[in-house]
PDB file of N, CA and C in Angstrom:
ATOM      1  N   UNK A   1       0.847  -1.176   0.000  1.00  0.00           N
ATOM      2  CA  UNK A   1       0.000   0.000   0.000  1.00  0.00           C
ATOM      3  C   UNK A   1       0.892   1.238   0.000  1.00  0.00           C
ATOM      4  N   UNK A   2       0.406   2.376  -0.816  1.00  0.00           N
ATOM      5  CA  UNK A   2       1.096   3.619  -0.332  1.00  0.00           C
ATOM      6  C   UNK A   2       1.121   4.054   0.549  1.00  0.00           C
ATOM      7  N   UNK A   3       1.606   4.859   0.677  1.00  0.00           N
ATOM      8  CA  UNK A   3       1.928   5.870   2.303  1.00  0.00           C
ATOM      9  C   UNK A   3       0.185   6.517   2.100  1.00  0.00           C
ATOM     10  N   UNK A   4      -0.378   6.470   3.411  1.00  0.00           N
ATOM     11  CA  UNK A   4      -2.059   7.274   3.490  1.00  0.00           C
ATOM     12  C   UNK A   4      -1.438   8.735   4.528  1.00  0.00           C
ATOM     13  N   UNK A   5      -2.204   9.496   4.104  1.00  0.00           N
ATOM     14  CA  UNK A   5      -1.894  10.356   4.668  1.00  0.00           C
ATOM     15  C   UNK A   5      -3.088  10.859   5.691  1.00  0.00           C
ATOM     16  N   UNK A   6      -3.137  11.250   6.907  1.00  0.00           N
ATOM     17  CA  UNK A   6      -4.117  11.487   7.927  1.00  0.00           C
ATOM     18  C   UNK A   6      -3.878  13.070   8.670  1.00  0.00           C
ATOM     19  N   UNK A   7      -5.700  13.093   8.132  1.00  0.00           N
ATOM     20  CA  UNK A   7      -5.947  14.433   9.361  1.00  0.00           C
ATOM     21  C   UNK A   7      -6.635  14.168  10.461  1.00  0.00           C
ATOM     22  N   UNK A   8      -5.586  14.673  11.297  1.00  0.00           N
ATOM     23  CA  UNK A   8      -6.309  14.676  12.880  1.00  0.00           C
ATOM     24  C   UNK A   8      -6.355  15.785  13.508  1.00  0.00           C
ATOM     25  N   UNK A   9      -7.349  16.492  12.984  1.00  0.00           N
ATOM     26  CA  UNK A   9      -7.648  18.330  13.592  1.00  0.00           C
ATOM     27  C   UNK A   9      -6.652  19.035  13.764  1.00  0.00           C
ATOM     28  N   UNK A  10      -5.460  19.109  14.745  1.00  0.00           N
ATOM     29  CA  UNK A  10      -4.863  19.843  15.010  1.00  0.00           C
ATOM     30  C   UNK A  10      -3.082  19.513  14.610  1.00  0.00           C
ATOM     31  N   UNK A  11      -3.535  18.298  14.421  1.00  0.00           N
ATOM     32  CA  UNK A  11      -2.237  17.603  13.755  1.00  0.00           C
ATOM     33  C   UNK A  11      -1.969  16.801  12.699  1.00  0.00           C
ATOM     34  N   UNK A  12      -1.180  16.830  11.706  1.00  0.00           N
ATOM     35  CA  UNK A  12      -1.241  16.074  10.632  1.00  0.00           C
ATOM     36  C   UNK A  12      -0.376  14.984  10.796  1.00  0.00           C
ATOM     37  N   UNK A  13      -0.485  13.800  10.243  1.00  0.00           N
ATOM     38  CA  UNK A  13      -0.358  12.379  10.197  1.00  0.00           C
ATOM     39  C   UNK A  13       0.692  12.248   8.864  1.00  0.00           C
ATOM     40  N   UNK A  14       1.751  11.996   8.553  1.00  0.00           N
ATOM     41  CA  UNK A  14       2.290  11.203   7.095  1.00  0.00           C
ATOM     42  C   UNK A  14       3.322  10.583   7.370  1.00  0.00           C
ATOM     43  N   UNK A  15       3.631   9.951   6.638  1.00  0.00           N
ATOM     44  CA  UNK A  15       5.042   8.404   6.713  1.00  0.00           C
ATOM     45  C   UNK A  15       6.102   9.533   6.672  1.00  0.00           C
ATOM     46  N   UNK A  16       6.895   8.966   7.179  1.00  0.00           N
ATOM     47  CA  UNK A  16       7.956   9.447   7.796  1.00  0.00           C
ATOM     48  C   UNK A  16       8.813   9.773   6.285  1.00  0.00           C
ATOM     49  N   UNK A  17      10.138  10.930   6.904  1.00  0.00           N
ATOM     50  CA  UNK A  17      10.168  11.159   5.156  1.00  0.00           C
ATOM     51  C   UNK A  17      12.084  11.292   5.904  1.00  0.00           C
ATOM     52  N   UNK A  18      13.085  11.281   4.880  1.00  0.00           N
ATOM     53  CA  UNK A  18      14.237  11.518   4.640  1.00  0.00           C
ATOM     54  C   UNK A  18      15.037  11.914   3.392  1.00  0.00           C
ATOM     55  N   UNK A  19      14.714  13.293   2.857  1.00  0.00           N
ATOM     56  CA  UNK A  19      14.468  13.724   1.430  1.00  0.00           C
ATOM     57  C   UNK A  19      15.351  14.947   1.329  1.00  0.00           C
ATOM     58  N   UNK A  20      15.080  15.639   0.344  1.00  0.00           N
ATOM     59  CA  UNK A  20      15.788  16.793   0.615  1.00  0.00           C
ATOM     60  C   UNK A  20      14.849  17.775   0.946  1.00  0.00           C
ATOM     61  N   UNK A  21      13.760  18.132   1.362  1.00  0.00           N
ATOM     62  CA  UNK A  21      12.794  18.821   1.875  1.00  0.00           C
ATOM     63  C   UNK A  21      12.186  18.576   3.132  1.00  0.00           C
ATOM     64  N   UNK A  22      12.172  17.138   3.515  1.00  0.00           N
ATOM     65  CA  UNK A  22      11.477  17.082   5.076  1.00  0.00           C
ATOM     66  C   UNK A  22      12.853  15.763   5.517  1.00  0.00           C
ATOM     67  N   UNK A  23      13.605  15.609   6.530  1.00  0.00           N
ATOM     68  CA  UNK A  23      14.013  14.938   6.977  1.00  0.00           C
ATOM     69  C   UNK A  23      13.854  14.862   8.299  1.00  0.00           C
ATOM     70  N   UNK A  24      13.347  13.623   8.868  1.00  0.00           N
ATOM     71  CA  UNK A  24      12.685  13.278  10.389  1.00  0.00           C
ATOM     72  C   UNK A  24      13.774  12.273  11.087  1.00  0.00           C
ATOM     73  N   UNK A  25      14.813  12.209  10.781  1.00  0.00           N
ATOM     74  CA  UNK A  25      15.875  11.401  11.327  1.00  0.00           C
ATOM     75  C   UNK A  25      16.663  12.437  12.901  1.00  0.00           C
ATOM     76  N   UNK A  26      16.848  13.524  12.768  1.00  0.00           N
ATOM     77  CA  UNK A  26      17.000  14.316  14.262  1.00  0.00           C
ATOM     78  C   UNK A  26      15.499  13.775  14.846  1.00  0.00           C
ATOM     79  N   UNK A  27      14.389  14.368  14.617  1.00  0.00           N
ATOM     80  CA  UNK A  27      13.710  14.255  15.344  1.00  0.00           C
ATOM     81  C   UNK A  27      13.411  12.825  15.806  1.00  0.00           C
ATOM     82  N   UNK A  28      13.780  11.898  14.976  1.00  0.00           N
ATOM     83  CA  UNK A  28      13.415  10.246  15.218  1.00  0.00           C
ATOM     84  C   UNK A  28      14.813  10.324  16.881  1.00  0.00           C
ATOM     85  N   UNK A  29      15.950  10.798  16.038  1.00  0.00           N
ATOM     86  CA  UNK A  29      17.084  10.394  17.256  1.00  0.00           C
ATOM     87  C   UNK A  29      16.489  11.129  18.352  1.00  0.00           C
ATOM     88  N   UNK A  30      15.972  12.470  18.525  1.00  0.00           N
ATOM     89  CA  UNK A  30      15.400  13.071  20.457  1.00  0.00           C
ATOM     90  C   UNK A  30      14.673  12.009  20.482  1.00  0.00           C
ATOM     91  N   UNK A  31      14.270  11.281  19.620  1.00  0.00           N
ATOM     92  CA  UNK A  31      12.839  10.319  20.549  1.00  0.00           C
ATOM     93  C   UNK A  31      13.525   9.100  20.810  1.00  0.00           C
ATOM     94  N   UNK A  32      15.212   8.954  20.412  1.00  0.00           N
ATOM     95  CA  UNK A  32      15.501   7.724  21.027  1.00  0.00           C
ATOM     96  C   UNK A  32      15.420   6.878  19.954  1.00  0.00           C
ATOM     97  N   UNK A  33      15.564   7.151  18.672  1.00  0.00           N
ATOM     98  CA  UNK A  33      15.743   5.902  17.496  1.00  0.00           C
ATOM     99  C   UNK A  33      16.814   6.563  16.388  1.00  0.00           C
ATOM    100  N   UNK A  34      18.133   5.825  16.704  1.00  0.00           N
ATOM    101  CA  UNK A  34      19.078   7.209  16.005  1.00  0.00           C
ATOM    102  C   UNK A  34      19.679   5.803  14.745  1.00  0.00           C
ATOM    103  N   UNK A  35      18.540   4.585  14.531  1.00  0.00           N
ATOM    104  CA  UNK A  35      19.136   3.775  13.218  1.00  0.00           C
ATOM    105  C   UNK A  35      19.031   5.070  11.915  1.00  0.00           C
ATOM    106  N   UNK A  36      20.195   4.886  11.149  1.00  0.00           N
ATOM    107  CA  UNK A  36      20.125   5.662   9.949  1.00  0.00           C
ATOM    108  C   UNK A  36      19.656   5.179   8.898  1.00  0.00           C
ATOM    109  N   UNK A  37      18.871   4.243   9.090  1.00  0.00           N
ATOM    110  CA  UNK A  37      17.984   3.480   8.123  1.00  0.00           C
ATOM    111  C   UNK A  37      16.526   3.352   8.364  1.00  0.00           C
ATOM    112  N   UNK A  38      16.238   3.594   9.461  1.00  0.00           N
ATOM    113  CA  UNK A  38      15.195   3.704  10.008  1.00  0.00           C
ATOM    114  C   UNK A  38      13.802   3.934   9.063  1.00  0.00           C
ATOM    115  N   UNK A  39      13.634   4.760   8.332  1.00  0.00           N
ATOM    116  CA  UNK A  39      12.597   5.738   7.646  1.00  0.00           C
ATOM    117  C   UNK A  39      12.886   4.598   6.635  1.00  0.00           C
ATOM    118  N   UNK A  40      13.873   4.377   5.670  1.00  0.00           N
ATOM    119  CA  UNK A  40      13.933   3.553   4.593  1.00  0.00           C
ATOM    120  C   UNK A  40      13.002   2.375   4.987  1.00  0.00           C
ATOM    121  N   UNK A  41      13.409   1.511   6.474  1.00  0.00           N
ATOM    122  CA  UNK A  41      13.142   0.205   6.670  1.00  0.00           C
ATOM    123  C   UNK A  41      10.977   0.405   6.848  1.00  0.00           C
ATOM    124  N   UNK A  42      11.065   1.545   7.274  1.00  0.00           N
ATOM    125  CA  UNK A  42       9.235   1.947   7.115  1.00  0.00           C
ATOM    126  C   UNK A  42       8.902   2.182   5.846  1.00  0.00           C
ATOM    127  N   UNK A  43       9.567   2.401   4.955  1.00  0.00           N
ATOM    128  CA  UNK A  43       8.751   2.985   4.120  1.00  0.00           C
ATOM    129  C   UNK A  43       9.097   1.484   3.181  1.00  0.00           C
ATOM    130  N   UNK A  44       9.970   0.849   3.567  1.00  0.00           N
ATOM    131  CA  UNK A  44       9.535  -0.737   3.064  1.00  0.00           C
ATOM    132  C   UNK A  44       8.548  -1.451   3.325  1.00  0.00           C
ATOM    133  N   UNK A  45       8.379  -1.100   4.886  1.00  0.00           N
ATOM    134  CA  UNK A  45       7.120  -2.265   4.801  1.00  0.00           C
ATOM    135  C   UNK A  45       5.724  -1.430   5.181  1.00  0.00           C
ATOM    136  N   UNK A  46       5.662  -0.315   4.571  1.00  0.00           N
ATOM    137  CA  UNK A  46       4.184  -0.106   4.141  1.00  0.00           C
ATOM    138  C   UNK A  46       3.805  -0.702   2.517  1.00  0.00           C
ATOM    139  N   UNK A  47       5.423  -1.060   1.548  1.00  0.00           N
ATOM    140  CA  UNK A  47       5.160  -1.379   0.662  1.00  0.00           C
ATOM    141  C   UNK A  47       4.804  -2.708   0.811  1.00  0.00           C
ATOM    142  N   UNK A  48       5.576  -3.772   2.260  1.00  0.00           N
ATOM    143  CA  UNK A  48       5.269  -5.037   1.855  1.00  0.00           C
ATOM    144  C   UNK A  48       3.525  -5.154   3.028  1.00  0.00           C
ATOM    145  N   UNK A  49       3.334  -3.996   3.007  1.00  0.00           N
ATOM    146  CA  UNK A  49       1.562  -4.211   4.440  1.00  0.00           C
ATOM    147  C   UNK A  49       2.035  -5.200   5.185  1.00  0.00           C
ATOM    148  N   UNK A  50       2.950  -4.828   5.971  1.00  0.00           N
ATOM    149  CA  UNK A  50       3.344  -5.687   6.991  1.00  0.00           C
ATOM    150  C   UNK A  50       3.025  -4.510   8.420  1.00  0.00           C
ATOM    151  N   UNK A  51       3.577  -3.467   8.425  1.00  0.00           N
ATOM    152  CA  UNK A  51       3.366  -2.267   9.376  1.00  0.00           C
ATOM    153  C   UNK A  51       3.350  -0.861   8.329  1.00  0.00           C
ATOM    154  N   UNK A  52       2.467  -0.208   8.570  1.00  0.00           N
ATOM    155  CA  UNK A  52       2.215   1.413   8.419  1.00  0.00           C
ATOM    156  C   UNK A  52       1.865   2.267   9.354  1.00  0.00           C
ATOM    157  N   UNK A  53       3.262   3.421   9.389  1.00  0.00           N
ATOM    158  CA  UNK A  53       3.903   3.918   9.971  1.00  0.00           C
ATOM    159  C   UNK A  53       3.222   5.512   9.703  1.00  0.00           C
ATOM    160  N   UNK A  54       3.421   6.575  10.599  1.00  0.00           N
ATOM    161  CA  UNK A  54       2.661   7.792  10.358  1.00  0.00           C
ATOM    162  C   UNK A  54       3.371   8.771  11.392  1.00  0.00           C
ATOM    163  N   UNK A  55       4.125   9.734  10.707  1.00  0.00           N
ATOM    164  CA  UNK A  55       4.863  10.655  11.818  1.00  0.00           C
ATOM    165  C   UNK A  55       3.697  11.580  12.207  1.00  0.00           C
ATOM    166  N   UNK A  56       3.238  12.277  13.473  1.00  0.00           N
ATOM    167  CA  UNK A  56       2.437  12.480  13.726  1.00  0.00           C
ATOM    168  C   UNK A  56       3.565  14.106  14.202  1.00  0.00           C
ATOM    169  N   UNK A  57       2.416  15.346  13.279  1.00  0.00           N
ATOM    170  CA  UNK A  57       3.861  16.332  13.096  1.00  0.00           C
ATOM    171  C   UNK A  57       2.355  17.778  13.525  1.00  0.00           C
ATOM    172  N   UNK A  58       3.545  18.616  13.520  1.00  0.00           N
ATOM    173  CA  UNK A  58       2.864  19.845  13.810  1.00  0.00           C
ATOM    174  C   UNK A  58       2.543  20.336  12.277  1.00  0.00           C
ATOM    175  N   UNK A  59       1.275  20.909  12.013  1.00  0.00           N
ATOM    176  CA  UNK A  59       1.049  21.038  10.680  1.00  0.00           C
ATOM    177  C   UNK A  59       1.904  22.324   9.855  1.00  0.00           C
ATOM    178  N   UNK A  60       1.903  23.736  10.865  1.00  0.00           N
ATOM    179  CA  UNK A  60       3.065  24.494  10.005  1.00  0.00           C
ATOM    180  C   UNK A  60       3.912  24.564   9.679  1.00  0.00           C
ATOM    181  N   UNK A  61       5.141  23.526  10.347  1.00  0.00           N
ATOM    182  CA  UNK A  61       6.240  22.920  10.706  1.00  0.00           C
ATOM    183  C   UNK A  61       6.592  21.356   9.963  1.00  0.00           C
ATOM    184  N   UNK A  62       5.533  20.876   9.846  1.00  0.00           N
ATOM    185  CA  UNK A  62       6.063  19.548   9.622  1.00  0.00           C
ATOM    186  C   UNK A  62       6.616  18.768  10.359  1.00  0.00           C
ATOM    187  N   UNK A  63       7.187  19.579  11.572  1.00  0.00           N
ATOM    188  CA  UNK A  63       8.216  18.662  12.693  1.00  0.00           C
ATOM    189  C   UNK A  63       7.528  17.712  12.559  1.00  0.00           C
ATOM    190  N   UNK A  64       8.299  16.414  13.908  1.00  0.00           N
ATOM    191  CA  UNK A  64       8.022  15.232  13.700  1.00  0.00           C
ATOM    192  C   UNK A  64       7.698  15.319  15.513  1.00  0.00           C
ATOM    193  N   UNK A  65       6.517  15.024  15.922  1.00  0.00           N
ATOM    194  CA  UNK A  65       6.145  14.964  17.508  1.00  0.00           C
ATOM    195  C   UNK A  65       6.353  13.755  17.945  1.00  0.00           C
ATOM    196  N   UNK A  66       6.317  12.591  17.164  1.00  0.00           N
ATOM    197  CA  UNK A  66       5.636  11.205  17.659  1.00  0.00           C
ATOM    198  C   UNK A  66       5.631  10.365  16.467  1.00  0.00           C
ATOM    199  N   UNK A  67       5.300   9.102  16.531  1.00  0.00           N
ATOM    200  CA  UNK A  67       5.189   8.257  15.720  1.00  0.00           C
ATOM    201  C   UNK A  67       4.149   7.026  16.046  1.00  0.00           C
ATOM    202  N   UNK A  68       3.752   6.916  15.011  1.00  0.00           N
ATOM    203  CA  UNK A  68       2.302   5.759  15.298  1.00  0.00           C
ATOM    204  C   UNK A  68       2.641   4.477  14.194  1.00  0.00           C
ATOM    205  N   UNK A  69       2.574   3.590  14.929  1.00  0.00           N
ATOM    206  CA  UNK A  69       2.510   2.257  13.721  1.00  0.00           C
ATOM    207  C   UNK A  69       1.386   1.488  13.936  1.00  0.00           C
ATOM    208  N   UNK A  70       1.149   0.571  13.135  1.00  0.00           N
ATOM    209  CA  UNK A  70      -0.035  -0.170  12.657  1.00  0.00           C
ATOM    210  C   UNK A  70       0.957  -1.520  12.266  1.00  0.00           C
ATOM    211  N   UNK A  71       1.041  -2.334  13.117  1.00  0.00           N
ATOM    212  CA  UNK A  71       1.651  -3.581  12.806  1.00  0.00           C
ATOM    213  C   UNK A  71       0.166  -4.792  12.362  1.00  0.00           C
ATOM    214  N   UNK A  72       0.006  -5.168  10.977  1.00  0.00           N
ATOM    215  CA  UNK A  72      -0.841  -5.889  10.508  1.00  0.00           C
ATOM    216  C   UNK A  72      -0.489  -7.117  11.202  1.00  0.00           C
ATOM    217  N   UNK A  73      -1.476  -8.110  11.167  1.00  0.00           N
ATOM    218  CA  UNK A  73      -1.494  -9.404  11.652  1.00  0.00           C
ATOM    219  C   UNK A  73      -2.600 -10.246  10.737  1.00  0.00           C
ATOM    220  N   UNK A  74      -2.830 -11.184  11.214  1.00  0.00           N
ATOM    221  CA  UNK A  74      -3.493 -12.352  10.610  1.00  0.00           C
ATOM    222  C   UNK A  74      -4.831 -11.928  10.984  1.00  0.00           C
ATOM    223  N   UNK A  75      -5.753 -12.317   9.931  1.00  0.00           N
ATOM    224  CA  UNK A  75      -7.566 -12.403  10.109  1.00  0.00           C
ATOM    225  C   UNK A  75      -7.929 -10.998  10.286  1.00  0.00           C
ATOM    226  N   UNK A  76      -7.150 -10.062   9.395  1.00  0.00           N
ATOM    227  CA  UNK A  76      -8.347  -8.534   9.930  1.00  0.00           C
ATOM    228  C   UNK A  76      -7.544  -7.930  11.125  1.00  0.00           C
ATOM    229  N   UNK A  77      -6.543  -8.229  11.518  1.00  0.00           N
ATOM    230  CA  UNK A  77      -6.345  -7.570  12.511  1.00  0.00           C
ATOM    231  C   UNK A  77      -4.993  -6.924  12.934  1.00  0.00           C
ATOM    232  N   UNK A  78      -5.034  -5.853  13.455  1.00  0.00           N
ATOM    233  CA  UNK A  78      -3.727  -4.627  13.695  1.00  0.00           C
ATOM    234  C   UNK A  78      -3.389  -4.569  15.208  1.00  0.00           C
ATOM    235  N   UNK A  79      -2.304  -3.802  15.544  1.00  0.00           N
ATOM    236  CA  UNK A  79      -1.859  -3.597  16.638  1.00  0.00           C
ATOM    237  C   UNK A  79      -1.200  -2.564  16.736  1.00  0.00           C
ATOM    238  N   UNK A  80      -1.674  -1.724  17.479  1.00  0.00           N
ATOM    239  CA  UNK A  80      -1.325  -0.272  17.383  1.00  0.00           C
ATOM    240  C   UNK A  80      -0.140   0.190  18.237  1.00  0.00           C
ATOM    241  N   UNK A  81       0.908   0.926  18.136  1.00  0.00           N
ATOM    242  CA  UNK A  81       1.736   1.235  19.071  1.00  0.00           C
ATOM    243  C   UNK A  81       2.698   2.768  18.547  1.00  0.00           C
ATOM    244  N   UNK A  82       2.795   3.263  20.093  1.00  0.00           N
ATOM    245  CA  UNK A  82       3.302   4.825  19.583  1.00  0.00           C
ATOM    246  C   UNK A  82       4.343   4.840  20.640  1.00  0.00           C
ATOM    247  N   UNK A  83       4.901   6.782  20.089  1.00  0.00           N
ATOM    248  CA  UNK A  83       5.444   7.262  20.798  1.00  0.00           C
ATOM    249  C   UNK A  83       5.498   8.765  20.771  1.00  0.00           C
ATOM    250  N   UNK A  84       6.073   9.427  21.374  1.00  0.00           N
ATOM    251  CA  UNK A  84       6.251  10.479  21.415  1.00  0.00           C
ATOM    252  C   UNK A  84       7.270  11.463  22.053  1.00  0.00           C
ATOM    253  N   UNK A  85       7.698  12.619  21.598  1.00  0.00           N
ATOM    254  CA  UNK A  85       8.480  13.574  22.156  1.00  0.00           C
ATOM    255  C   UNK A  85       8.074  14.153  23.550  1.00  0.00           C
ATOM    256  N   UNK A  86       8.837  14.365  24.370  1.00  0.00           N
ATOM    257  CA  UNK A  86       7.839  14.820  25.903  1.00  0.00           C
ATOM    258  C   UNK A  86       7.508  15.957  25.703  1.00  0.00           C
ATOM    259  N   UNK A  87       6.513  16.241  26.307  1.00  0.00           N
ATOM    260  CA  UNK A  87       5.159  17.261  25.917  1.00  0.00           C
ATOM    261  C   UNK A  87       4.019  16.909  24.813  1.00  0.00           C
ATOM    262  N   UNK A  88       4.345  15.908  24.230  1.00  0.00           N
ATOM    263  CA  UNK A  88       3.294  15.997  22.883  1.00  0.00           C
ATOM    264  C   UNK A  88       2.116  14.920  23.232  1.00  0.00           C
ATOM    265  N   UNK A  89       2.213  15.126  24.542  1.00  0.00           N
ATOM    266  CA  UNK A  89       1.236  13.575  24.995  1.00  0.00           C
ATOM    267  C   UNK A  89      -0.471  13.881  23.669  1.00  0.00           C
ATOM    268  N   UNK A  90      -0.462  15.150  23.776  1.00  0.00           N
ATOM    269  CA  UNK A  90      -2.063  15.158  23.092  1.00  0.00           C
ATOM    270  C   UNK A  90      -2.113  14.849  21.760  1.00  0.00           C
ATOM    271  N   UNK A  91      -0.863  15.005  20.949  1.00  0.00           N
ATOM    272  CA  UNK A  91      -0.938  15.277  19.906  1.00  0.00           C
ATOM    273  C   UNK A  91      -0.977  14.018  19.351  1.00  0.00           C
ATOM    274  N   UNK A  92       0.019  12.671  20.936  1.00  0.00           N
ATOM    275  CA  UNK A  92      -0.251  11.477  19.981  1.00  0.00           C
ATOM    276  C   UNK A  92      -1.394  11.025  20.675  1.00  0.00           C
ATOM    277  N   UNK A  93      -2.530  11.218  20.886  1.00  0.00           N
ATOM    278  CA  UNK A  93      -3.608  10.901  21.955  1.00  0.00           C
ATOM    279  C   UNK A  93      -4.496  11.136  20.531  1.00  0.00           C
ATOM    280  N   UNK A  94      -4.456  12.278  19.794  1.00  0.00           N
ATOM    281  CA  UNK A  94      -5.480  12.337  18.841  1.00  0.00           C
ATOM    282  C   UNK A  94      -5.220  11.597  17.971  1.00  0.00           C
ATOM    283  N   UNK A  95      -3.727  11.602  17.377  1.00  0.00           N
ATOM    284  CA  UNK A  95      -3.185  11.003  16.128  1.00  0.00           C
ATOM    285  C   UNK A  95      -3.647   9.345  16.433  1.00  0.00           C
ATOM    286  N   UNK A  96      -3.616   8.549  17.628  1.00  0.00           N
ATOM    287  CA  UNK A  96      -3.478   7.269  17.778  1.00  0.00           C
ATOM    288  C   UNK A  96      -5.643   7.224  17.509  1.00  0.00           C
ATOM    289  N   UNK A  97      -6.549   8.087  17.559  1.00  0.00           N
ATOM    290  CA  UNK A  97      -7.563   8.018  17.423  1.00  0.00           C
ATOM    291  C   UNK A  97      -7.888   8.035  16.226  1.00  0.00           C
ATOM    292  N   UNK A  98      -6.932   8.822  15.271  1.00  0.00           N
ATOM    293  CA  UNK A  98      -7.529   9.252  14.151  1.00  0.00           C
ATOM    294  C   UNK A  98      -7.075   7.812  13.190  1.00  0.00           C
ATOM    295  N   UNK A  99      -5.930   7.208  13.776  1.00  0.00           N
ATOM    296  CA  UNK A  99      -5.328   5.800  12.617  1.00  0.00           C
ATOM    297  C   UNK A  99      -6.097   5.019  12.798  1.00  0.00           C
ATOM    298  N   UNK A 100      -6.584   4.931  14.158  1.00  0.00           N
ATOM    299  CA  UNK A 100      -8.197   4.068  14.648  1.00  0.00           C
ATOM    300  C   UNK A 100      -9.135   3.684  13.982  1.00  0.00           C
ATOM    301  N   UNK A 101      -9.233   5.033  13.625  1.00  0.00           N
ATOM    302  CA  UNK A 101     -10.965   5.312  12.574  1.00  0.00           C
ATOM    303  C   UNK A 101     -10.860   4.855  11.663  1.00  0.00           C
ATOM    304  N   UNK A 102      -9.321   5.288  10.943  1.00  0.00           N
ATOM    305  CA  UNK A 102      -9.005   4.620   9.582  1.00  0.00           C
ATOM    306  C   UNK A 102      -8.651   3.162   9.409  1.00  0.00           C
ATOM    307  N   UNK A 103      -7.876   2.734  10.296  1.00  0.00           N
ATOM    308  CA  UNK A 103      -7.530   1.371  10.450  1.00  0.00           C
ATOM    309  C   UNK A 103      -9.038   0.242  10.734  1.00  0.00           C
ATOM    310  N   UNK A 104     -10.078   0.799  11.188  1.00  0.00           N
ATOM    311  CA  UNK A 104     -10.816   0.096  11.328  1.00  0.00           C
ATOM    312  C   UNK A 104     -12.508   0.444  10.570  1.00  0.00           C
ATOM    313  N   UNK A 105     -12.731   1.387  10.262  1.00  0.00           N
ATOM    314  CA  UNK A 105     -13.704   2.112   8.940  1.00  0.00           C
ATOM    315  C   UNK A 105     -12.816   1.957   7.803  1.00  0.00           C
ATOM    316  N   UNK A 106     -11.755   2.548   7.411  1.00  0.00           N
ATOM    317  CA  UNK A 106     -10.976   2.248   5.942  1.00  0.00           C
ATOM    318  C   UNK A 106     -10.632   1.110   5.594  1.00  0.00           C
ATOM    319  N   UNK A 107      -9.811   0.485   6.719  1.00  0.00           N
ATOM    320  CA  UNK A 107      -8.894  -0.876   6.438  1.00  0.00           C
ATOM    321  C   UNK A 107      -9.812  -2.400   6.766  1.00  0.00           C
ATOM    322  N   UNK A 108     -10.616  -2.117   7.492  1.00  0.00           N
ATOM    323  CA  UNK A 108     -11.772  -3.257   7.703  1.00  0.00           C
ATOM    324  C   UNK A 108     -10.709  -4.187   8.722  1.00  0.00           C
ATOM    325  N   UNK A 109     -10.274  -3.476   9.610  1.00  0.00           N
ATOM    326  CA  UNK A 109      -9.273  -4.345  10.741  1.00  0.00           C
ATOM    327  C   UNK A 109      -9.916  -4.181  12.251  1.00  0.00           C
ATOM    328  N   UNK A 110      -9.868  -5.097  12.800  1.00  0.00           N
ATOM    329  CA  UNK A 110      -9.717  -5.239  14.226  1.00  0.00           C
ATOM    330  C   UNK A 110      -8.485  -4.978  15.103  1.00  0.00           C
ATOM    331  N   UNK A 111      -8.515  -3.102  15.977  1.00  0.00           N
ATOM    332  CA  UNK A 111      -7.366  -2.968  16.232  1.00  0.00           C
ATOM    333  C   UNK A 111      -7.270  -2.962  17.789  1.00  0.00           C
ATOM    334  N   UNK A 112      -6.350  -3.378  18.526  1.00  0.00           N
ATOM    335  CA  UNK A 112      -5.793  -3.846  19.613  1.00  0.00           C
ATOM    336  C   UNK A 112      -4.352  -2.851  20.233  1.00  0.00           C
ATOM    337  N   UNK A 113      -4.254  -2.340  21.065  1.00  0.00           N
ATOM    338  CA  UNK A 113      -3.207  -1.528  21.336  1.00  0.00           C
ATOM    339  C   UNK A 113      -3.627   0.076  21.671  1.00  0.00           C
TER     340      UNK A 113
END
């Protein structure tokens, strides 16, 4: 599947990027994930729908607050798991609601986490 992109009111949702316009690799390392492959190895397996991944960012900025994955499983069903920068507790509180809606109205999954 492609990268989906998500609005969650006050914060925007997209796969993590390492480009010459948005790079989320500082912000991945403050949160404690300083692999330099990191973003590549996500943006593989949204191609193989194994996990889809969603930096959960400030919308004027783009920064990167948090991160949400969607680890697929067997029979319909996902497993949700995040994180976040300290202070951004709300931002992944909405973002983890809004992959919800989609993961389970869009994707037709049963999600857990």
């Amino acid at each position: 599947m492609e990268p989906v992109e998500v609005n969650a009111g006050a914060w925007y949702l997209r796969a993590l990027r390492a480009d010459d316009r948005i790079d989320d690799r500082p912000a991945l390392a403050a949160g404690g994930i300083d692999d330099p492959e990191y973003v590549a190895r996500r943006t593989a397996q949204w191609d193989a729908d194994t996990h889809y991944s969603w930096a959960v960012c400030e919308p004027t900025t783009a920064e990167l607050l948090g991160e949400i994955v969607l680890t697929l499983g067997a029979d319909q069903t996902g497993v949700l798991t995040a994180w976040a920068r300290v202070g951004e507790d709300e931002a992944l509180a909405t973002g983890l609601a809004a992959v919800r809606r989609f993961a389970e109205g869009g994707l037709g999954l049963t999600v857990t986490g």
